[in-house]
N, C-alpha and C. Protein backbone atom coordinates (compact mmCIF):
# COMPACT_ATOMS: atom_id res chain seq x y z
N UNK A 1 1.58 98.12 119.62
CA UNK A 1 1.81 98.44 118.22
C UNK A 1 2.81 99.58 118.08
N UNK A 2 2.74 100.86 118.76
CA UNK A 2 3.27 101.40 118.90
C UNK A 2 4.78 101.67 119.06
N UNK A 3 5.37 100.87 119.85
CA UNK A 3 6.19 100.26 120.81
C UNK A 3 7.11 99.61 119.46
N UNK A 4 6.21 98.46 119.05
CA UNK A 4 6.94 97.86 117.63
C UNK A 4 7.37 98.57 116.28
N UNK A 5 6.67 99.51 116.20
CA UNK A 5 7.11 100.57 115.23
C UNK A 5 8.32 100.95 115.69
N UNK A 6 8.33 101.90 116.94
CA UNK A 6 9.26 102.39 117.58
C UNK A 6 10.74 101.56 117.73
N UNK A 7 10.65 100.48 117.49
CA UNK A 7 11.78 99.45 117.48
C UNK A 7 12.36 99.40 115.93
N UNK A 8 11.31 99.85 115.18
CA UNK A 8 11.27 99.02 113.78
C UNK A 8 12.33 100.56 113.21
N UNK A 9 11.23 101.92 113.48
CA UNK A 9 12.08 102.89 113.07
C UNK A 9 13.74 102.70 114.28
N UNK A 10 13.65 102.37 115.14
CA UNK A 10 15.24 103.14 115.81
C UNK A 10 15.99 102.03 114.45
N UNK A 11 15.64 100.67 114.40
CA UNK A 11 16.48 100.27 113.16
C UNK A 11 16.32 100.66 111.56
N UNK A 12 15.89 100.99 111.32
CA UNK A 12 16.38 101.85 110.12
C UNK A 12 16.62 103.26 110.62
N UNK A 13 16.81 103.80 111.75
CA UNK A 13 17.48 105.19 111.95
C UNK A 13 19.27 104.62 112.13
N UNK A 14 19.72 103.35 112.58
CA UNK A 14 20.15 102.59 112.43
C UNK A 14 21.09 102.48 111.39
N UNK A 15 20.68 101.87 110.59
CA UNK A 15 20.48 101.39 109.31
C UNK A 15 21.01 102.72 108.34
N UNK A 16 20.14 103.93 108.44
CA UNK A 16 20.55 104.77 107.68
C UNK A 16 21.97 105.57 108.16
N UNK A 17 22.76 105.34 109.33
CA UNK A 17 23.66 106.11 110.05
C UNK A 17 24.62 104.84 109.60
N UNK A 18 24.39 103.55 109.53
CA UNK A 18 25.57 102.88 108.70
C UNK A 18 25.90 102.99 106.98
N UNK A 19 25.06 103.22 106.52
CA UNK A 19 24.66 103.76 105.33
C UNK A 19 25.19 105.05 104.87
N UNK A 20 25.15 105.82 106.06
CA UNK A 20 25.88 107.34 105.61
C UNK A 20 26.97 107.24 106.02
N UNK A 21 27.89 106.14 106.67
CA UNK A 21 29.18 105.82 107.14
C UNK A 21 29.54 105.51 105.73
N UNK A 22 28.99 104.33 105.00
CA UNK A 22 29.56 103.70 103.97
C UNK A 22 29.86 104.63 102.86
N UNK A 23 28.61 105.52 102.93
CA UNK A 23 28.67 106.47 101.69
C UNK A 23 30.04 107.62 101.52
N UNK A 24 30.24 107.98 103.21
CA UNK A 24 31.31 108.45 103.01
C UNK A 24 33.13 107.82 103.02
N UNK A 25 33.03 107.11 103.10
CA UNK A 25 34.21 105.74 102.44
C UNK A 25 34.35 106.07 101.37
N UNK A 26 32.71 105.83 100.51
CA UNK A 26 32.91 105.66 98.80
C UNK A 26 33.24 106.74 98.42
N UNK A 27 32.99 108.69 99.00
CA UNK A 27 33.34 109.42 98.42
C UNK A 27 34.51 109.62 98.98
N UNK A 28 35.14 109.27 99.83
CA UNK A 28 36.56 109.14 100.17
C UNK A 28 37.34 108.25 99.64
N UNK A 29 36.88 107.49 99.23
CA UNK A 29 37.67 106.62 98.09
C UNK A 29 37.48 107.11 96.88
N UNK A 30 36.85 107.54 96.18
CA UNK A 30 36.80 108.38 94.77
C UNK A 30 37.74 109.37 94.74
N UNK A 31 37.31 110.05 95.91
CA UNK A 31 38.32 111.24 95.95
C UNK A 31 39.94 111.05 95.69
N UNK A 32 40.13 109.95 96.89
CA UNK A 32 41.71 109.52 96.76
C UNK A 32 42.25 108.95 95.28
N UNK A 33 40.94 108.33 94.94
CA UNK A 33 41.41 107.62 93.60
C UNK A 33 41.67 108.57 92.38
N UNK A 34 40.93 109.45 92.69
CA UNK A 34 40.86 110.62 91.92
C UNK A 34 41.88 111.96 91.78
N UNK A 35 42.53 111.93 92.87
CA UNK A 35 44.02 112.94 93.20
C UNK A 35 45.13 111.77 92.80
N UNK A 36 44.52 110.95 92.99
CA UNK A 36 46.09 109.51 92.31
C UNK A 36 45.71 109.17 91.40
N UNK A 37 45.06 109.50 90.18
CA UNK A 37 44.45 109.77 88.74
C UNK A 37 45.42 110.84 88.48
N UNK A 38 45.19 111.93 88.92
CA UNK A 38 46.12 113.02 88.40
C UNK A 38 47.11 113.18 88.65
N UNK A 39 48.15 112.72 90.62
CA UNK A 39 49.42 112.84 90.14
C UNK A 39 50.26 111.48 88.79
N UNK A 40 49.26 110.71 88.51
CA UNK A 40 49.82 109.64 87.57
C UNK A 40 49.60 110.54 85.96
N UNK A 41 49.05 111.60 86.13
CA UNK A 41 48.80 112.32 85.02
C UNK A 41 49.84 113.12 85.21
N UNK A 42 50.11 113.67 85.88
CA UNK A 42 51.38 114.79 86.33
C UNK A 42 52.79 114.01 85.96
N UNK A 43 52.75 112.32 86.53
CA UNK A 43 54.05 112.00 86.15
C UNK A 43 53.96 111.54 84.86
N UNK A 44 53.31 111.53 84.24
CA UNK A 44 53.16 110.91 82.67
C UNK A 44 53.67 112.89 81.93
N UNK A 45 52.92 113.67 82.14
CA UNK A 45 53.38 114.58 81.12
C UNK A 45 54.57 115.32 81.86
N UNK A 46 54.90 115.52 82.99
CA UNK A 46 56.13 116.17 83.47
C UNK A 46 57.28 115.58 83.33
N UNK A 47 58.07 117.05 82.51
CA UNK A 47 59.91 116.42 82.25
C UNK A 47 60.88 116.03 83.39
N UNK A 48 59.97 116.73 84.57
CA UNK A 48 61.00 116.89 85.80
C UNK A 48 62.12 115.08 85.85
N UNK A 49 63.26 115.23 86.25
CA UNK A 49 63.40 114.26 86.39
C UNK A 49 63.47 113.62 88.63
N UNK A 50 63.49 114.46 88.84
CA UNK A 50 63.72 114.08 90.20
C UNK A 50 62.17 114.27 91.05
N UNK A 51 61.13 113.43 91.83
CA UNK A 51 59.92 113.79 92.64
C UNK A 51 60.56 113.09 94.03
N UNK A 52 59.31 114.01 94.73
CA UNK A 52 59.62 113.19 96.23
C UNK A 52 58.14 112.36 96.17
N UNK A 53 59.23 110.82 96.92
CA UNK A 53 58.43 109.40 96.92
C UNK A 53 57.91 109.63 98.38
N UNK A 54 56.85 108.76 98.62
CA UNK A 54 56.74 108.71 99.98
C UNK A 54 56.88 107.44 100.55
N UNK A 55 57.77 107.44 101.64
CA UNK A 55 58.23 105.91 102.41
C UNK A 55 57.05 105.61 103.43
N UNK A 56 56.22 106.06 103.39
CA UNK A 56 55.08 105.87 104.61
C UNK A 56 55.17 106.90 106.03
N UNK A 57 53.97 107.05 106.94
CA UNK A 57 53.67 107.62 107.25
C UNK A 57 54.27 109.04 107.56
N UNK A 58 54.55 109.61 106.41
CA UNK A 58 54.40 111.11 106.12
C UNK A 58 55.88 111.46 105.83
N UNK A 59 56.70 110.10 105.72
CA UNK A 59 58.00 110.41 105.55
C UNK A 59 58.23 110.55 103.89
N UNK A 60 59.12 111.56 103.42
CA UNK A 60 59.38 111.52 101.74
C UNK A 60 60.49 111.86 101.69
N UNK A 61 60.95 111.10 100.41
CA UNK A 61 62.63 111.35 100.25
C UNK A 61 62.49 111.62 98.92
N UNK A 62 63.86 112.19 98.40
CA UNK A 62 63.94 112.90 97.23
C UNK A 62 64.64 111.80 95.61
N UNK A 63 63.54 111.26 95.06
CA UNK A 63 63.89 110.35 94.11
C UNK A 63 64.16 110.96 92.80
N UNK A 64 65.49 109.93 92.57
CA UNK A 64 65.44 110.66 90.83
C UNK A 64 64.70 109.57 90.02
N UNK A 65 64.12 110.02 88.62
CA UNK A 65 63.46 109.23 87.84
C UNK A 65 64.37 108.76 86.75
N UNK A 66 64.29 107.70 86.72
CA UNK A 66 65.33 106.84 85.81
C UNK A 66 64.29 106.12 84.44
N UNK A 67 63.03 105.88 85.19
CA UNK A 67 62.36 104.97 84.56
C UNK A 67 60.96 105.58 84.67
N UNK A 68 59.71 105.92 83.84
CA UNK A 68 58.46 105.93 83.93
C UNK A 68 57.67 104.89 83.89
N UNK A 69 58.07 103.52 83.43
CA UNK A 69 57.56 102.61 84.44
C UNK A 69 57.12 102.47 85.63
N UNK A 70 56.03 101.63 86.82
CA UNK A 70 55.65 101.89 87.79
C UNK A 70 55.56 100.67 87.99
N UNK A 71 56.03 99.95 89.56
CA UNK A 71 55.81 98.89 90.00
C UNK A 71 54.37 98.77 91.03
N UNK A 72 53.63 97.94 90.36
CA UNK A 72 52.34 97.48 91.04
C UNK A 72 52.22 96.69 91.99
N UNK A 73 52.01 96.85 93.49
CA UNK A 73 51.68 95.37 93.82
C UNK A 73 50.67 94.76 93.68
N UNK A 74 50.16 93.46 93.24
CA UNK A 74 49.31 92.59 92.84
C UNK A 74 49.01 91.79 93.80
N UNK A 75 49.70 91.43 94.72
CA UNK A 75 49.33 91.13 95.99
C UNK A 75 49.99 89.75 96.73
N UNK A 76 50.29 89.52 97.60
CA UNK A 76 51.37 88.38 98.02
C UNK A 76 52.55 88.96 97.73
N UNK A 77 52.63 90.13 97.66
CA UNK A 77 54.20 90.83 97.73
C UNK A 77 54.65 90.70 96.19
N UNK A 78 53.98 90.27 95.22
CA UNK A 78 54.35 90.16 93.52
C UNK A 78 54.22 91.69 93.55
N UNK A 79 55.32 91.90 92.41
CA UNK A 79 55.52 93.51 91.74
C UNK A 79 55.43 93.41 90.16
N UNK A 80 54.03 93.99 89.66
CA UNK A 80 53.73 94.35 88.04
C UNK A 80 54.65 95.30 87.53
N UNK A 81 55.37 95.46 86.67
CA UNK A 81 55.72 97.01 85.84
C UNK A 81 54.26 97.18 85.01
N UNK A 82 53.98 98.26 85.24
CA UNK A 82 52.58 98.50 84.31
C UNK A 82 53.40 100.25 83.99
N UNK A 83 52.29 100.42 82.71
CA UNK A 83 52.88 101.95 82.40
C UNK A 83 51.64 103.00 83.06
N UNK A 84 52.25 104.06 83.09
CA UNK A 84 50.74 105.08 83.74
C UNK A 84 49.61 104.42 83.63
N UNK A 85 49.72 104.76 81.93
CA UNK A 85 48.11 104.65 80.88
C UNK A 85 47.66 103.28 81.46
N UNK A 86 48.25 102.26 81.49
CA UNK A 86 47.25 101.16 82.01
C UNK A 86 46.74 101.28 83.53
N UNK A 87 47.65 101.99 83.90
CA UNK A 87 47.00 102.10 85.46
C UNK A 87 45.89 102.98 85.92
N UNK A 88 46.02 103.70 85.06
CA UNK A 88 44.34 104.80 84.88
C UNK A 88 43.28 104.25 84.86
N UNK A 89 43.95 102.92 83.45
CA UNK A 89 42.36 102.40 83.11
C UNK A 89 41.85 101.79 84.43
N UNK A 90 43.02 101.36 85.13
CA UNK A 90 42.41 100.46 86.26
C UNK A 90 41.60 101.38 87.32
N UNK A 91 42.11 102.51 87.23
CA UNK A 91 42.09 103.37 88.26
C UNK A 91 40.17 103.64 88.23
N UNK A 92 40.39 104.13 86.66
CA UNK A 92 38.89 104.46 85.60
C UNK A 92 37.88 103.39 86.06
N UNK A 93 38.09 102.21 86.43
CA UNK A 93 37.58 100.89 86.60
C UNK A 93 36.68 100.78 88.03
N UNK A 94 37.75 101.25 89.15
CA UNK A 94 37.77 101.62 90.44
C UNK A 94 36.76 102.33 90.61
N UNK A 95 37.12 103.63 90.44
CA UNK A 95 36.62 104.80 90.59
C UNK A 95 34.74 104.82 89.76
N UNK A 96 34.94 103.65 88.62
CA UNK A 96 33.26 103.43 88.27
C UNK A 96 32.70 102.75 88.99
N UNK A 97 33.12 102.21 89.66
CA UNK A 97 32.63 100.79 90.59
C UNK A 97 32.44 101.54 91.99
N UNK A 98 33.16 102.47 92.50
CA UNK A 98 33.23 102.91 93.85
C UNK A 98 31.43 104.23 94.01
N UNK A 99 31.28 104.95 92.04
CA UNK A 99 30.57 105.40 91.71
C UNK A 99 29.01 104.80 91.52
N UNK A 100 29.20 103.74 91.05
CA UNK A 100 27.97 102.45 90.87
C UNK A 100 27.19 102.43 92.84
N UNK A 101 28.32 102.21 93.74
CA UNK A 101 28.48 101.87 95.06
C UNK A 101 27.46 102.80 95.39
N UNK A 102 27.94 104.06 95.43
CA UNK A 102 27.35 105.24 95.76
C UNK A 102 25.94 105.47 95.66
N UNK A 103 25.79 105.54 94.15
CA UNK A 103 24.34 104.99 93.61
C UNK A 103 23.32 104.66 93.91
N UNK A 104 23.90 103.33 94.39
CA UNK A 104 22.93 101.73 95.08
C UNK A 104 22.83 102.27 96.30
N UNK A 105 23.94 102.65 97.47
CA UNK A 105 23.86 103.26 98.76
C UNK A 105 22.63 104.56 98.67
N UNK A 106 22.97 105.39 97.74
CA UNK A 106 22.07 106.80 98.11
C UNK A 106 20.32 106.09 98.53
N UNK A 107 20.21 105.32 97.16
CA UNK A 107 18.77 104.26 96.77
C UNK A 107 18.20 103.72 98.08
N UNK A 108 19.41 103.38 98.99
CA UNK A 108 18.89 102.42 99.85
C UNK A 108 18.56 103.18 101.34
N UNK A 109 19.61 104.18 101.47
CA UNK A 109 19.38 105.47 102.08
C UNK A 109 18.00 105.97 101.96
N UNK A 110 17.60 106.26 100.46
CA UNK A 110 16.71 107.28 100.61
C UNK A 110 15.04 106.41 101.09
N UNK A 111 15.11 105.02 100.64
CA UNK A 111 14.08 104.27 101.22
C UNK A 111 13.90 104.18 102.33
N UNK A 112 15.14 104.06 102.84
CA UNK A 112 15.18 103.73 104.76
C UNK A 112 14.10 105.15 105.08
N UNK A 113 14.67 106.13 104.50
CA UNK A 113 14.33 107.26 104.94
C UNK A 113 12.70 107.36 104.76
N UNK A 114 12.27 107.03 103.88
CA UNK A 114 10.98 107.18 103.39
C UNK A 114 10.08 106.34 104.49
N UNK A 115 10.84 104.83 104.75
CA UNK A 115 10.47 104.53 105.47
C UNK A 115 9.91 104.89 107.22
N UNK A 116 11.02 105.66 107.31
CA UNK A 116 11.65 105.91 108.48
C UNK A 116 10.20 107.31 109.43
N UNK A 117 9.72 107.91 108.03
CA UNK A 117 9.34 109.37 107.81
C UNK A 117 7.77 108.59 108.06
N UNK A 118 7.42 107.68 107.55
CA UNK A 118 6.03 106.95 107.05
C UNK A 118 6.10 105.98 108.79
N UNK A 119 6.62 105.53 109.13
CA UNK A 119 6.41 105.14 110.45
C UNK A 119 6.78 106.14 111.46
N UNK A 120 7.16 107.64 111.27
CA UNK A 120 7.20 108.49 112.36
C UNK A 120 5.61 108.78 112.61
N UNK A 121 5.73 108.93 110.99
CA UNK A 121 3.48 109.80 110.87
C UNK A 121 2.49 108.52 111.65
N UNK A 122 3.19 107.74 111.28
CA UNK A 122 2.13 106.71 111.93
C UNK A 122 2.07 106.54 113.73
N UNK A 123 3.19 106.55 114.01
CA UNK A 123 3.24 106.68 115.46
C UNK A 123 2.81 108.12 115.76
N UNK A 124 2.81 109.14 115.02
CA UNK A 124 2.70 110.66 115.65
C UNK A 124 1.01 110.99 115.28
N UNK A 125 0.36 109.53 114.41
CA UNK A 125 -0.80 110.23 114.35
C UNK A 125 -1.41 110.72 112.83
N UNK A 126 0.04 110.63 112.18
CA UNK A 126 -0.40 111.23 110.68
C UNK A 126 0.07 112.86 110.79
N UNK A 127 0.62 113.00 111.82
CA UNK A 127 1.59 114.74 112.15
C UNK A 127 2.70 114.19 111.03
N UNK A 128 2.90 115.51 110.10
CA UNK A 128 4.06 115.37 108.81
C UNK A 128 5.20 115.64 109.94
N UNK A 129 6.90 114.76 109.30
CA UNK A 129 7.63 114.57 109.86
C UNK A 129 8.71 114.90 108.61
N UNK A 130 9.77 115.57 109.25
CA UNK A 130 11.05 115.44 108.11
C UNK A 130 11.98 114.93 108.57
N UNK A 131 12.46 114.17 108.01
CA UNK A 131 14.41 113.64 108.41
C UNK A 131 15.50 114.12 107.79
N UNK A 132 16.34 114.34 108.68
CA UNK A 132 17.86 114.84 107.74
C UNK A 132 17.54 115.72 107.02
């Protein structure tokens, strides 16, 4: 019996270490979504006309702005013009959904855990146990 517990908790100890992987994705994705929320806020109210673009990995060159329009990719290599403001909303969209994520993850986390805590006592005897 013992033995089977012991199997049952290493998977949800498991379980909760993929769980705290995912969780930090989602606040790493909020985050990012959330600093590219504001420089799209920065280029919407700033007169500047010239920013530096970035060409990929860590390279940036010095663009002038001709247009506040923004090309989207949509995917299969198609390019949207969308303006800031609509891209926020999308952004707003994202960033609730990545938040919802979080949510449901903490929920499922904190059961594992409960779980996890309730089959330590049982194998230890009913000795109180804390996790994390």
């Amino acid at each position: 019996m013992d033995q089977e517990l012991m199997i049952k908790a290493s998977f949800l100890e498991r379980q909760m270490r993929e769980i705290e992987n995912e969780l930090e994705f989602v606040d790493r994705e909020i985050s990012e979504l959330g600093k590219f929320s504001d420089n799209l806020d920065y280029l919407s109210s700033s007169q500047e006309n010239t920013i530096l673009s970035s060409l990929g990995k860590g390279v940036l060159m010095k663009t002038e702005i001709k247009d506040r329009k923004l090309f989207v990719d949509v995917g299969s290599g198609v390019l949207v013009r969308k303006e800031s403001g609509e891209i926020k909303v999308i952004l707003e969209g994202q960033i609730e959904k990545f938040k919802e994520a979080r949510i449901r993850l903490i929920k499922k986390h904190n059961l594992a855990k409960e779980s996890l805590i309730s089959m330590l006592k049982e194998i230890g005897g009913g000795q109180d146990f804390t996790y994390g």
